[in-house]
N, C-alpha and C. Protein backbone atom coordinates (compact mmCIF):
# COMPACT_ATOMS: atom_id res chain seq x y z
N UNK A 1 -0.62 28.88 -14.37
CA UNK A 1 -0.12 27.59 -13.91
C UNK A 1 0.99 27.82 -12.90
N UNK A 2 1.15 27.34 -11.55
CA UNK A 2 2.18 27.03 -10.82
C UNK A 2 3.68 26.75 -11.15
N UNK A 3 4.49 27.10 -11.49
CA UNK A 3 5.66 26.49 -11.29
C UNK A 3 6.45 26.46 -10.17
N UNK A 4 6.62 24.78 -10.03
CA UNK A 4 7.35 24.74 -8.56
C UNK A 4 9.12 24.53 -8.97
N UNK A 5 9.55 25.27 -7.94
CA UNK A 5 10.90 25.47 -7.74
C UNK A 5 10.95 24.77 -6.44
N UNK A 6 12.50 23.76 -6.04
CA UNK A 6 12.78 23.16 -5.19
C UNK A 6 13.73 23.55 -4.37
N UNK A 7 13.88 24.19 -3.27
CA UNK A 7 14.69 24.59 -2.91
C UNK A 7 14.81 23.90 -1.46
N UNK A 8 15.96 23.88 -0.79
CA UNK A 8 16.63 22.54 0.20
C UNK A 8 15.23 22.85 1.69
N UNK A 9 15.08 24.52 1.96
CA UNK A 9 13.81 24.24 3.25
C UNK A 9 12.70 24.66 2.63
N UNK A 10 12.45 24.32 1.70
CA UNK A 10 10.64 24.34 1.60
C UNK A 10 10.73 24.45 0.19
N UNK A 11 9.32 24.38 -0.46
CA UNK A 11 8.82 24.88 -1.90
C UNK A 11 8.28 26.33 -2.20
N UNK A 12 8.65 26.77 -3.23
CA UNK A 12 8.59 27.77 -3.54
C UNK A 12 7.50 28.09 -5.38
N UNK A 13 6.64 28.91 -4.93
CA UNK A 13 5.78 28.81 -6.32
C UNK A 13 5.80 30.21 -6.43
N UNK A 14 5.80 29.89 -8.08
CA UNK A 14 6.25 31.43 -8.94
C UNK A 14 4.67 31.01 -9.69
N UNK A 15 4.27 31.94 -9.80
CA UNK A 15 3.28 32.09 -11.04
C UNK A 15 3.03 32.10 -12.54
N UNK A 16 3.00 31.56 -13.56
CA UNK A 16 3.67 32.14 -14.61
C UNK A 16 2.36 31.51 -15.31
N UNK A 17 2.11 31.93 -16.90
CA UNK A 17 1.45 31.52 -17.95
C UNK A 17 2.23 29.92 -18.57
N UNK A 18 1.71 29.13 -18.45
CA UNK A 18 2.01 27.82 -18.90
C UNK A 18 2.24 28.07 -20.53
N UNK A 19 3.67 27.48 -20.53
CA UNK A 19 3.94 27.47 -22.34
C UNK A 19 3.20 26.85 -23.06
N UNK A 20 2.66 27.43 -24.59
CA UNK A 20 2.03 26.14 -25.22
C UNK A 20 2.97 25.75 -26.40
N UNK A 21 3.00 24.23 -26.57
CA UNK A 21 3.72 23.68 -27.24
C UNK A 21 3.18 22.44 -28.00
N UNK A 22 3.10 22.92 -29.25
CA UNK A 22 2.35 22.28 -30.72
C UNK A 22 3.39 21.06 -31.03
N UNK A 23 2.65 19.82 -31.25
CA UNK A 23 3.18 18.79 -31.94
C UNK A 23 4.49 18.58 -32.24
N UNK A 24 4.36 19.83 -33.35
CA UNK A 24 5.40 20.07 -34.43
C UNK A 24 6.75 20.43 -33.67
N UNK A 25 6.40 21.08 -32.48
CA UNK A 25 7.46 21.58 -31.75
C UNK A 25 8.22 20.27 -30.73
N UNK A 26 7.82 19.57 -30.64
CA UNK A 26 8.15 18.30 -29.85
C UNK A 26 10.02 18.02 -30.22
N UNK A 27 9.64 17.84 -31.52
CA UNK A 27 10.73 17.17 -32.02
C UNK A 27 12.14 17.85 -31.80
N UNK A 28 11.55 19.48 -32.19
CA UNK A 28 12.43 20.51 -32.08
C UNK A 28 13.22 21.01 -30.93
N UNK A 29 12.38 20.75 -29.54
CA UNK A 29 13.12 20.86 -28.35
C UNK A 29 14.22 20.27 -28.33
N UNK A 30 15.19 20.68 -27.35
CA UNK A 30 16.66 20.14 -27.01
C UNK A 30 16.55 19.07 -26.31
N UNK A 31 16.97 18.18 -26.35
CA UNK A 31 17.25 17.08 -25.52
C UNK A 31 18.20 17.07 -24.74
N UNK A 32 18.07 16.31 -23.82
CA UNK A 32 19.56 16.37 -23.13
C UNK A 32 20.54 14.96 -23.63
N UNK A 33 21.54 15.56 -23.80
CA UNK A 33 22.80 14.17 -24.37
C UNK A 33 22.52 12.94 -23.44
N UNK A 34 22.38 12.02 -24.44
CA UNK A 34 22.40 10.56 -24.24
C UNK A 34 20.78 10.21 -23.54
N UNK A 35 19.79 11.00 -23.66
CA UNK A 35 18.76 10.56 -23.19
C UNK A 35 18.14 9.76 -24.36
N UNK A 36 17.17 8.71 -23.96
CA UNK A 36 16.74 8.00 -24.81
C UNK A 36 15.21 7.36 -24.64
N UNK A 37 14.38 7.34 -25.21
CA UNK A 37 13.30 6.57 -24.94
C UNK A 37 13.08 5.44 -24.13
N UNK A 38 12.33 5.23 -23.19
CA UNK A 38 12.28 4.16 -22.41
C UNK A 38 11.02 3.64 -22.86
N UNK A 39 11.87 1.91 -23.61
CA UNK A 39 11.20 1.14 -25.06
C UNK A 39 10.16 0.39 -24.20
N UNK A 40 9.36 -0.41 -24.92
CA UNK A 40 8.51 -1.64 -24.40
C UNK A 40 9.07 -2.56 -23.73
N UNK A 41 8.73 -3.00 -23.25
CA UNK A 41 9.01 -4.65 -23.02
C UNK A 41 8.62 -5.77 -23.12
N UNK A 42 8.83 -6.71 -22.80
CA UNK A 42 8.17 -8.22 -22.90
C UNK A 42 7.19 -8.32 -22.42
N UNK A 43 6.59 -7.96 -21.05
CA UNK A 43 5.19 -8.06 -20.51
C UNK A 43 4.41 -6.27 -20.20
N UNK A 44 4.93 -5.35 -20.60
CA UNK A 44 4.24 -4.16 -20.93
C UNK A 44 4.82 -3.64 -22.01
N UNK A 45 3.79 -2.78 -22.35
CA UNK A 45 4.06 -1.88 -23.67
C UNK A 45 3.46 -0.19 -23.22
N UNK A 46 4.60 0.43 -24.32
CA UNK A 46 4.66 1.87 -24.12
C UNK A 46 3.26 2.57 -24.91
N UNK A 47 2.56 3.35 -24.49
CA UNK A 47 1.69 3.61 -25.16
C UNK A 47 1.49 4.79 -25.61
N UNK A 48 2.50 5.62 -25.33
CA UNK A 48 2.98 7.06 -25.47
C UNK A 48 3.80 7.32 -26.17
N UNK A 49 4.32 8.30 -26.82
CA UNK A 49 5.33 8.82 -28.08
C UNK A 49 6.50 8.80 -27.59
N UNK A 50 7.55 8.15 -28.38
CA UNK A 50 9.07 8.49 -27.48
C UNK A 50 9.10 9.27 -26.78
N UNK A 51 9.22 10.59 -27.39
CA UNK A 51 9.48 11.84 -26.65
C UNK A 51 9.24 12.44 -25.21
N UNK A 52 7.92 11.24 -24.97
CA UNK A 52 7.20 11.99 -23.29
C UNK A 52 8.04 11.05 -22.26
N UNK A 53 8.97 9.99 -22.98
CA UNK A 53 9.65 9.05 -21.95
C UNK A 53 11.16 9.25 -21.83
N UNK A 54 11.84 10.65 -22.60
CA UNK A 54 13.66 10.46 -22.90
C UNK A 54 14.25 10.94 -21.60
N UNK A 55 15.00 9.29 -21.55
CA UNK A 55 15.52 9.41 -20.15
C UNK A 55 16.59 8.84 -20.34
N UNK A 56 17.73 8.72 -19.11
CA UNK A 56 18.90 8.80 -19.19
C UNK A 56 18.94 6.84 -19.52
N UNK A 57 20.32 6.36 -19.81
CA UNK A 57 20.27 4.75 -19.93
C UNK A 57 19.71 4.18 -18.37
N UNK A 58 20.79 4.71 -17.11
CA UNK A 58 19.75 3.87 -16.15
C UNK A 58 19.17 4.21 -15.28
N UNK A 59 18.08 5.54 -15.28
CA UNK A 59 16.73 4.93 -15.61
C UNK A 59 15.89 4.36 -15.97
N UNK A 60 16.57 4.43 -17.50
CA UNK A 60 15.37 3.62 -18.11
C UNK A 60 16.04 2.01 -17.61
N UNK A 61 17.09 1.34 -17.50
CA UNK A 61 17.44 0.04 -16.98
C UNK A 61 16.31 -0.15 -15.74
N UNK A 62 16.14 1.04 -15.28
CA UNK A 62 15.70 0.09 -13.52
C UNK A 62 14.01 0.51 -13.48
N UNK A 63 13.36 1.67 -14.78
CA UNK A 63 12.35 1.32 -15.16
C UNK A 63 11.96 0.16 -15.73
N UNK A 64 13.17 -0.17 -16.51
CA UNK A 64 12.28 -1.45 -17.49
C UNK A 64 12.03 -2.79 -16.52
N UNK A 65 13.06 -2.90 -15.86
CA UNK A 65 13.35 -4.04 -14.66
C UNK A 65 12.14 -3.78 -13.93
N UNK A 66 12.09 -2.68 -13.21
CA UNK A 66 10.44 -2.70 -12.26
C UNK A 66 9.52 -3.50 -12.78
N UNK A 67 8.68 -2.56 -13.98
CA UNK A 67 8.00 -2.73 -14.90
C UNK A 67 7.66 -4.22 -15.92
N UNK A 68 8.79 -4.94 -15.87
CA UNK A 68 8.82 -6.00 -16.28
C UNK A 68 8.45 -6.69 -14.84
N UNK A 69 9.42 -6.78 -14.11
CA UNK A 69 8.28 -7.57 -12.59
C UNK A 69 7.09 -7.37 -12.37
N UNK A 70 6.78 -5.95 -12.35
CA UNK A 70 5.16 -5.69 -12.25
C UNK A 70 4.50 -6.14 -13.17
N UNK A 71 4.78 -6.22 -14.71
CA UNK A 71 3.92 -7.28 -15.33
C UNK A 71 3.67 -8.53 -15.13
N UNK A 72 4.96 -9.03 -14.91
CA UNK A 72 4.52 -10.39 -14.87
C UNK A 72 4.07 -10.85 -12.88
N UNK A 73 4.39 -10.21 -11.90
CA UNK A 73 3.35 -10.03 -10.82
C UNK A 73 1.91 -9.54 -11.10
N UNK A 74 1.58 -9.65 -12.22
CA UNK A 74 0.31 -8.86 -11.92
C UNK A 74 -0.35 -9.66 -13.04
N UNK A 75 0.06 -10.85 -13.42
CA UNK A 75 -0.40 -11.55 -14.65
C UNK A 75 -0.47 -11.01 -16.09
N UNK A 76 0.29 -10.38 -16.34
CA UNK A 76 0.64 -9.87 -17.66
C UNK A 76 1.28 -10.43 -18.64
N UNK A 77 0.96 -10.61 -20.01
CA UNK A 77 1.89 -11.75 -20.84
C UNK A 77 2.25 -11.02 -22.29
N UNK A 78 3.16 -10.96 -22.77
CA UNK A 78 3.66 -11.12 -24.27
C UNK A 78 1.84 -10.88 -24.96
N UNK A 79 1.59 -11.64 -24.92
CA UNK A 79 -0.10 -10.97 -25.65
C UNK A 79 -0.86 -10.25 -25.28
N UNK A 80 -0.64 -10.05 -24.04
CA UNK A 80 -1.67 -9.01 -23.43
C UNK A 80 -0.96 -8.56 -22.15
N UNK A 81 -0.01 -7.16 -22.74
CA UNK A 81 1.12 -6.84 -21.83
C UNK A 81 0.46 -4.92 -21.01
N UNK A 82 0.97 -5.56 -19.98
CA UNK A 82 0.72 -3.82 -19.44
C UNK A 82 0.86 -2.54 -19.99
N UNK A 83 -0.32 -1.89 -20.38
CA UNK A 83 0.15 -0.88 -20.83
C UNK A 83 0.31 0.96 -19.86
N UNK A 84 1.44 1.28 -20.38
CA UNK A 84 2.07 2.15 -19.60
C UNK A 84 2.15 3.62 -20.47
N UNK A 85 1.91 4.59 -20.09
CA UNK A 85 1.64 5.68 -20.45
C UNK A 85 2.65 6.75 -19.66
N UNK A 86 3.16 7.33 -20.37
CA UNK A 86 4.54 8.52 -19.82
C UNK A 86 4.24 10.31 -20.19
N UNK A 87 4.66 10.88 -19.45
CA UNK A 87 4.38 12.14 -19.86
C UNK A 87 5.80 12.97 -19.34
N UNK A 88 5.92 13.71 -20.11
CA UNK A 88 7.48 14.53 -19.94
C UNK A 88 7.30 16.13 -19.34
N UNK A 89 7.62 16.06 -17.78
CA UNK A 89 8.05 17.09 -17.40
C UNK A 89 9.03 17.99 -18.04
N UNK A 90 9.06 19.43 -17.17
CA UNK A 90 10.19 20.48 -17.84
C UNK A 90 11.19 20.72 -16.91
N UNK A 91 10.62 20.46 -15.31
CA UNK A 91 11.18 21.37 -14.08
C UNK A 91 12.03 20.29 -13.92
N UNK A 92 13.29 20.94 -12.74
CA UNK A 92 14.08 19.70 -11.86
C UNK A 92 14.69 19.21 -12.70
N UNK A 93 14.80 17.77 -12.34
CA UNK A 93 15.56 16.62 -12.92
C UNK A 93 15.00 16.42 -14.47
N UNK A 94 14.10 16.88 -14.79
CA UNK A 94 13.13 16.68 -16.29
C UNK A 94 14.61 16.96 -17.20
N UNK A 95 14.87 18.20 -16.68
CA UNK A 95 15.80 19.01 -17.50
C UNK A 95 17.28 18.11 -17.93
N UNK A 96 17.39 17.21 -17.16
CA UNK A 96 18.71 16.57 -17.03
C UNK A 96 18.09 15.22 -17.83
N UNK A 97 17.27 14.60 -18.26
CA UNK A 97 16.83 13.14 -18.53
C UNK A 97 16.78 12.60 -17.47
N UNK A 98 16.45 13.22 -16.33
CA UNK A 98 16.67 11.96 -14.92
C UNK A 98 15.82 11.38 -14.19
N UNK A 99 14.64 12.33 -14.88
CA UNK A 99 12.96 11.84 -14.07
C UNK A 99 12.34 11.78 -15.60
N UNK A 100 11.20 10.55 -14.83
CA UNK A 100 9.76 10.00 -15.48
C UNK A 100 9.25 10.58 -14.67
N UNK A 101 7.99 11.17 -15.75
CA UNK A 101 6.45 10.57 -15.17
C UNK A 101 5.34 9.81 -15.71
N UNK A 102 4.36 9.01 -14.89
CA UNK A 102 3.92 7.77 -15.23
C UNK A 102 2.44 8.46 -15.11
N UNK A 103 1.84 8.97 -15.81
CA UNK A 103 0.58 9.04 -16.11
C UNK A 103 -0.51 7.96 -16.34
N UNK A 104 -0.23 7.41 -16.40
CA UNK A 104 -0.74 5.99 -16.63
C UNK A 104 -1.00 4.11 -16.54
N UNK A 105 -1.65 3.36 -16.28
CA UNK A 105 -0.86 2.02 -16.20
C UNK A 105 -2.12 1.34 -16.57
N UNK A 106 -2.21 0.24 -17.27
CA UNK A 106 -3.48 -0.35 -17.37
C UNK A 106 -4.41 0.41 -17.84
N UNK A 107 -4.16 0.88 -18.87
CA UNK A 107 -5.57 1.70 -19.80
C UNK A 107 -5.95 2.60 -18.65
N UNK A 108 -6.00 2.96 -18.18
CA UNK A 108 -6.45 3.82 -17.34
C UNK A 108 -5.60 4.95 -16.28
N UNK A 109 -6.04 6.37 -16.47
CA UNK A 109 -4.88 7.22 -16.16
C UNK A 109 -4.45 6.72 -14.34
N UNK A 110 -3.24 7.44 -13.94
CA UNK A 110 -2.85 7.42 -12.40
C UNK A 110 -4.16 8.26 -11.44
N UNK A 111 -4.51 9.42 -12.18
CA UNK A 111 -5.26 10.17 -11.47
C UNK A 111 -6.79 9.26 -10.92
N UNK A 112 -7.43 8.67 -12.35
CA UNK A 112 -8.42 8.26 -11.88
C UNK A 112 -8.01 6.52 -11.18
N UNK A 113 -6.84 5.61 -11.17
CA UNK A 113 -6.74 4.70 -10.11
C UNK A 113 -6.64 5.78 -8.83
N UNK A 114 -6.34 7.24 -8.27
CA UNK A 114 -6.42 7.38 -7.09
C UNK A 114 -7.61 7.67 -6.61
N UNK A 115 -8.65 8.49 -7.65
CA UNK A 115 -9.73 8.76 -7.22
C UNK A 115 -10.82 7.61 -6.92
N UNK A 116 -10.48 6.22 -7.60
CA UNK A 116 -11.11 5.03 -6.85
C UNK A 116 -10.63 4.36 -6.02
N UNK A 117 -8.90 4.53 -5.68
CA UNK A 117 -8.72 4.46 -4.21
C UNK A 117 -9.24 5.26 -3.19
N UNK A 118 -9.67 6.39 -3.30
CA UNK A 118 -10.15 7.59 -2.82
C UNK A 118 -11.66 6.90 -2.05
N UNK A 119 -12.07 6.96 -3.15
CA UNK A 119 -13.63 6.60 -2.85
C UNK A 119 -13.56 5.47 -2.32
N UNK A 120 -12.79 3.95 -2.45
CA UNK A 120 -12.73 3.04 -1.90
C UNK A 120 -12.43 2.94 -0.43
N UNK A 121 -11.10 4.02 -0.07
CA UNK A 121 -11.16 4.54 1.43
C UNK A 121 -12.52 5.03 2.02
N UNK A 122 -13.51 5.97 1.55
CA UNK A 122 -13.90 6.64 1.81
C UNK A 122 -15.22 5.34 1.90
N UNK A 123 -15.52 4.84 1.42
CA UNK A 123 -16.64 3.17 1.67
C UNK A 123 -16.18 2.49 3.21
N UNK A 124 -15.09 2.14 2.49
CA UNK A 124 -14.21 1.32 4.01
C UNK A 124 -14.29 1.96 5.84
N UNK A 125 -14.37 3.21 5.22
CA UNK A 125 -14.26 4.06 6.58
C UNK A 125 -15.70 4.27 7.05
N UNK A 126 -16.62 3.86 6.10
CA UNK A 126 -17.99 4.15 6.85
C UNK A 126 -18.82 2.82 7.46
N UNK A 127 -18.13 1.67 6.77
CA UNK A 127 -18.48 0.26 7.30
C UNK A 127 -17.94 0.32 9.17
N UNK A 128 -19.33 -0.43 9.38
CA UNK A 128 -19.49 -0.26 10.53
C UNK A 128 -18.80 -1.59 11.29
N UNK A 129 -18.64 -2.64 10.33
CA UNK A 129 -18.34 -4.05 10.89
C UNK A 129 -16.51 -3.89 9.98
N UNK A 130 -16.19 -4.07 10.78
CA UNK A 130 -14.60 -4.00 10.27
C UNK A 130 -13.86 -5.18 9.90
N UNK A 131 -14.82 -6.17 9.91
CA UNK A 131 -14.46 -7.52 8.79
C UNK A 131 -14.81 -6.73 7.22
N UNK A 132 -16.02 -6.21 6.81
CA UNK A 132 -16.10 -5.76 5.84
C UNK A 132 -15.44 -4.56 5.76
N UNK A 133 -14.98 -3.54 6.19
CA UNK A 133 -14.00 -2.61 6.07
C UNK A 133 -12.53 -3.40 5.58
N UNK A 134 -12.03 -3.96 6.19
CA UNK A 134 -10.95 -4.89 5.97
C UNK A 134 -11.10 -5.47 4.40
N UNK A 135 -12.09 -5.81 4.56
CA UNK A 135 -12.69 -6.56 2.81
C UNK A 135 -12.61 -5.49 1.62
N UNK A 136 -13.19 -4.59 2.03
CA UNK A 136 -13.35 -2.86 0.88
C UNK A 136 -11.70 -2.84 1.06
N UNK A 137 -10.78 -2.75 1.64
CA UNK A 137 -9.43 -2.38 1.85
C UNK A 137 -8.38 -2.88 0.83
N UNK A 138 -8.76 -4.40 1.34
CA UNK A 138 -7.78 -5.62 0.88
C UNK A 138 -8.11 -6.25 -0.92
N UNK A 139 -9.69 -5.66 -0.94
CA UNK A 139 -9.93 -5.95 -2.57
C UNK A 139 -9.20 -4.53 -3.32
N UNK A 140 -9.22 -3.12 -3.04
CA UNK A 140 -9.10 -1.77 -3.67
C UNK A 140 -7.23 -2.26 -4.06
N UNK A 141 -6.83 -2.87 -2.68
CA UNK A 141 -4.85 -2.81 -2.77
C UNK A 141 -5.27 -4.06 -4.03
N UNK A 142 -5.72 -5.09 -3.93
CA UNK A 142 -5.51 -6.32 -4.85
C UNK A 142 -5.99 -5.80 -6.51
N UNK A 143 -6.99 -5.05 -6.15
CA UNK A 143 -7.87 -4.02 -8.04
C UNK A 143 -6.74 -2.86 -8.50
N UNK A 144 -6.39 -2.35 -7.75
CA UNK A 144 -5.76 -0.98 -8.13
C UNK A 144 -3.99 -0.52 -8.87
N UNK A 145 -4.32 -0.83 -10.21
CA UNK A 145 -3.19 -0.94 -10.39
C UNK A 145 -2.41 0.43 -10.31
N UNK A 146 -2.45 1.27 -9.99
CA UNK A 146 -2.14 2.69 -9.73
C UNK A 146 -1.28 2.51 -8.45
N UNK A 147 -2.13 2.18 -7.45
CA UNK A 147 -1.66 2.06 -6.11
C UNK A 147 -0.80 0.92 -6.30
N UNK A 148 -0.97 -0.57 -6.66
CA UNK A 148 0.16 -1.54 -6.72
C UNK A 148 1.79 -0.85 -7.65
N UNK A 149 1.59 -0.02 -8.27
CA UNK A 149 2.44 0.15 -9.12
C UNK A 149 3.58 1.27 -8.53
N UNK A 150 2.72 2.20 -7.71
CA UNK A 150 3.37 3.15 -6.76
C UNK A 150 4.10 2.06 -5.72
N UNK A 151 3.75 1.50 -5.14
CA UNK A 151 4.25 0.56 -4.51
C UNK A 151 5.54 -0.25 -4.59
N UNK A 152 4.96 -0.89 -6.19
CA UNK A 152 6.03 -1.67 -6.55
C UNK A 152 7.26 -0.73 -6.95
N UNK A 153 7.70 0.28 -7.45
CA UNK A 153 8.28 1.50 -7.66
C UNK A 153 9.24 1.47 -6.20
N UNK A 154 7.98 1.79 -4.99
CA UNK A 154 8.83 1.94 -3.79
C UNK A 154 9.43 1.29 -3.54
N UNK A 155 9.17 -0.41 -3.70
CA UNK A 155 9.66 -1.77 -3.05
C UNK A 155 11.36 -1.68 -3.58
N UNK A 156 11.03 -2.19 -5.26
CA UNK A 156 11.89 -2.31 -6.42
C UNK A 156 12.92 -1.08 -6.63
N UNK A 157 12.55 -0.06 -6.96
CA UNK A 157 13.28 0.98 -7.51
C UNK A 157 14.49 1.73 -6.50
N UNK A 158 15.98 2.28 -7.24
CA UNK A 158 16.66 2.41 -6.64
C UNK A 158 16.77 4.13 -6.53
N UNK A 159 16.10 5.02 -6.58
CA UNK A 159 15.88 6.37 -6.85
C UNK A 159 16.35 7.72 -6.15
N UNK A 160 17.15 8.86 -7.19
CA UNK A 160 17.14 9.88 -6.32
C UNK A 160 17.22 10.29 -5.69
N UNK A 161 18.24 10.66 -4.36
CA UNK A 161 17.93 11.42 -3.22
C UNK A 161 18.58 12.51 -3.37
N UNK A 162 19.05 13.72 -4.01
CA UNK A 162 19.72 14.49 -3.67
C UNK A 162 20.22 14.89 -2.56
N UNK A 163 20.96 16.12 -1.92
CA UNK A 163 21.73 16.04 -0.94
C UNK A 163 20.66 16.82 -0.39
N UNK A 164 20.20 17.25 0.83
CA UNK A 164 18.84 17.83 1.22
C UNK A 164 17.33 17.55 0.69
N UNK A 165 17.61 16.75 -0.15
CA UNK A 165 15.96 16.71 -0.35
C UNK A 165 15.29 15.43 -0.72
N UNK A 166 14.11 15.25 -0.59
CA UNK A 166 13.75 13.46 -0.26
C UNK A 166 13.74 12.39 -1.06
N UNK A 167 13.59 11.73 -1.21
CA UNK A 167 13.63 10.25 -1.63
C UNK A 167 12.75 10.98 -3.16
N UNK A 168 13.08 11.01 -4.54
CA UNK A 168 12.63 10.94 -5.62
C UNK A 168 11.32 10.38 -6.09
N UNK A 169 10.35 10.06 -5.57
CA UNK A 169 9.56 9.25 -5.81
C UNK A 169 8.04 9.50 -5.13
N UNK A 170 7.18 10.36 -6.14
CA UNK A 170 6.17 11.19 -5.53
C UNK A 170 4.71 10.59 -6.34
N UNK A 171 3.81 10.74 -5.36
CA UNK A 171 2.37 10.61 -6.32
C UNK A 171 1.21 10.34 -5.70
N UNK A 172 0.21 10.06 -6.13
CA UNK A 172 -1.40 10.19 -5.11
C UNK A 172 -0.71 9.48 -3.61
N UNK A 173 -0.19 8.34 -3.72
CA UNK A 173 0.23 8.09 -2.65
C UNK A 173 0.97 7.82 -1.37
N UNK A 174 1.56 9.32 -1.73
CA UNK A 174 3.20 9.63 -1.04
C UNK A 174 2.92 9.74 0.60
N UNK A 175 1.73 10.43 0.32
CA UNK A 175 1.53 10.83 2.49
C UNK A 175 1.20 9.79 3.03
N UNK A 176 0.74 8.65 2.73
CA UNK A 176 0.10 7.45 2.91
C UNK A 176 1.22 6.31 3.09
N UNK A 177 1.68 6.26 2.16
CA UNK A 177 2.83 5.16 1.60
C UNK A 177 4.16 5.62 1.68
N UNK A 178 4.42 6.75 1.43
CA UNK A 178 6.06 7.29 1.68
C UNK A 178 6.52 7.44 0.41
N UNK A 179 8.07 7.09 0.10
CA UNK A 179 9.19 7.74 1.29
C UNK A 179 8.35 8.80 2.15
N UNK A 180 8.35 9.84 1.56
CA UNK A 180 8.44 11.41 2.16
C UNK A 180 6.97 11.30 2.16
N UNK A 181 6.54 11.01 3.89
CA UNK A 181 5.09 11.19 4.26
C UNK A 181 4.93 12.54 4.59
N UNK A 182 5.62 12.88 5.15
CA UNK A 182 5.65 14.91 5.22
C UNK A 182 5.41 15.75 3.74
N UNK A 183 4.82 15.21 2.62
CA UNK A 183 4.78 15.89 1.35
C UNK A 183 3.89 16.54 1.82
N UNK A 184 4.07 17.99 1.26
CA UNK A 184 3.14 19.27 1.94
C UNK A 184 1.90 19.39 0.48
N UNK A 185 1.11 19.89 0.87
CA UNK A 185 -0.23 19.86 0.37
C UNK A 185 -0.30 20.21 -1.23
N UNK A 186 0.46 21.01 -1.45
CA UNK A 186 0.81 21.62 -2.33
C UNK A 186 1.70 20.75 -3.77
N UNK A 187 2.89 20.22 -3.10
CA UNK A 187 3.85 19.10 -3.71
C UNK A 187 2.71 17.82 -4.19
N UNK A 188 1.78 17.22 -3.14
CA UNK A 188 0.84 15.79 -3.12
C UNK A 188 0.02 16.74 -4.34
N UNK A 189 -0.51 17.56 -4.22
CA UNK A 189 -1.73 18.05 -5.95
C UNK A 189 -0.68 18.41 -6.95
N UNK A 190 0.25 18.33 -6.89
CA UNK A 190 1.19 18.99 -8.16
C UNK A 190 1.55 17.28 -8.35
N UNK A 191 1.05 16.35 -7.55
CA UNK A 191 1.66 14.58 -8.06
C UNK A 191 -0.04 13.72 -7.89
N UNK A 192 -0.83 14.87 -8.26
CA UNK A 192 -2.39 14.16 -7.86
C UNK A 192 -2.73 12.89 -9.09
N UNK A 193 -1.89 13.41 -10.19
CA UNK A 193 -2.31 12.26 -11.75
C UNK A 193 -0.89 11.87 -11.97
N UNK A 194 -0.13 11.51 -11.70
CA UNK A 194 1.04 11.48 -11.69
C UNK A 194 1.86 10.76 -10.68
N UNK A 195 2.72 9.53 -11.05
CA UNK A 195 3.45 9.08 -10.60
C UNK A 195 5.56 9.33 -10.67
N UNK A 196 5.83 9.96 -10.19
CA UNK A 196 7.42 11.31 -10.49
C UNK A 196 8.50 10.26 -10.21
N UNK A 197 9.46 9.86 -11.17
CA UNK A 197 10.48 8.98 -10.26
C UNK A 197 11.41 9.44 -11.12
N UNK A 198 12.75 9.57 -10.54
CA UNK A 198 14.07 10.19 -10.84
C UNK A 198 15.01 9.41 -10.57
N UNK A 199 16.26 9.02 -10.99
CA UNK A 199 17.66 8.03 -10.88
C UNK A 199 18.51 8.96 -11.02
C-alpha cells in the first residue's frame, strides 16, 4: 500500500505493508485529546461507528452545519434523513482529529456516485446534438449525490489551508471542481472513493 507523505513542493510515496487492524483494536488506539464523534443530525444520520468519525469540536460544528443544509437542500426529513458514512484516516491531519473522510452519502459509496458521474460524462460527450448532451449533464449534477455533496462542502465549508499547501478539501472531483485543480494523478486516486476535508 502507498503511503503518502505531504511535503510543501510535491508528494512523496514510501512503500510500506498496510497495517492490519482487528475490531477489537479500534477502541484501543490513541485518540487525540478532545476529539469526538461527529453525531447525527436532524435531516441525516451517521451510519458508521463513532470511531471512523473522531474529530476535533469544530469540525465537527461546520460538518454538522453543511450536512444539515445538504439535507434539507436535497429534500431530506427527520424520517427519512441522509445517510452519511465516515471512514478514519491515519496520515496528516487524521493524526491531529482535524480531517474527515466521507466515504459515503445516500446509501451508496463516494466511489461508485463518481463512477456514474464518470460514465454519465462519458454518454454526454458522445451525443452528437448538444441539447441532449446538456440534458445527460444537467440530470447526472441534479441525480448525483456524491458530486452535489463535494460541491456543497466547497460552497459551505470553511477548511484547511496550511501554510504552503492547498485548500483541504479533496475527492473524485477536485481536477474538475477545485479548490486545487492542479491535483496530480496520484493525490486524485489516493481521493478516488473518498471525499478528505480538514478544519
Amino acid at each position: 500500500m502507498a503511503r503518502l507523505l505531504l511535503r510543501p513542493r510535491g508528494w512523496i510515496y514510501r512503500m510500506r505493508p498496510a497495517p492490519i487492524v482487528r475490531a477489537s483494536q479500534v477502541g484501543a488506539q490513541r485518540q487525540p485529546e478532545g476529539a469526538q464523534p461527529i453525531q447525527s443530525g436532524r435531516l441525516y444520520r451517521v451510519t458508521s461507528p463513532p470511531e471512523q468519525a473522531l474529530v476535533t469540536a469544530p469540525l465537527a460544528r461546520e460538518l454538522r452545519q453543511v450536512l444539515e443544509e445538504f439535507g434539507k437542500a436535497n429534500g431530506f426529513t427527520p424520517e427519512k434523513p441522509l445517510e452519511i458514512t465516515f471512514g478514519r484516516g491515519v496520515l496528516g491531519l487524521h493524526r491531529f482529529a482535524r480531517a474527515a473522510d466521507i466515504y459515503g452519502v445516500g446509501g451508496k459509496g463516494i466511489g461508485q456516485w463518481a463512477q456514474d458521474w464518470n460514465a454519465a460524462m462519458r454518454q454526454a460527450s458522445k451525443a452528437s446534438d448538444p441539447q441532449e448532451r446538456a440534458r445527460i449533464i444537467s440530470g447526472e449534477k441534479e441525480r448525483n449525490l456524491g458530486y452535489k455533496l463535494y460541491n456543497a462542502l466547497q460552497a459551505q465549508g470553511n477548511w484547511a489551508q496550511p501554510q504552503g499547501y492547498p485548500v483541504q478539501l479533496f475527492g473524485p472531483w477536485t481536477r474538475a471542481e477545485g479548490p486545487h485543480k492542479g491535483i496530480s494523478d496520484r493525490m486524485l486516486y489516493a481521493h478516488r472513493d473518498h471525499i478528505h476535508v480538514a478544519k
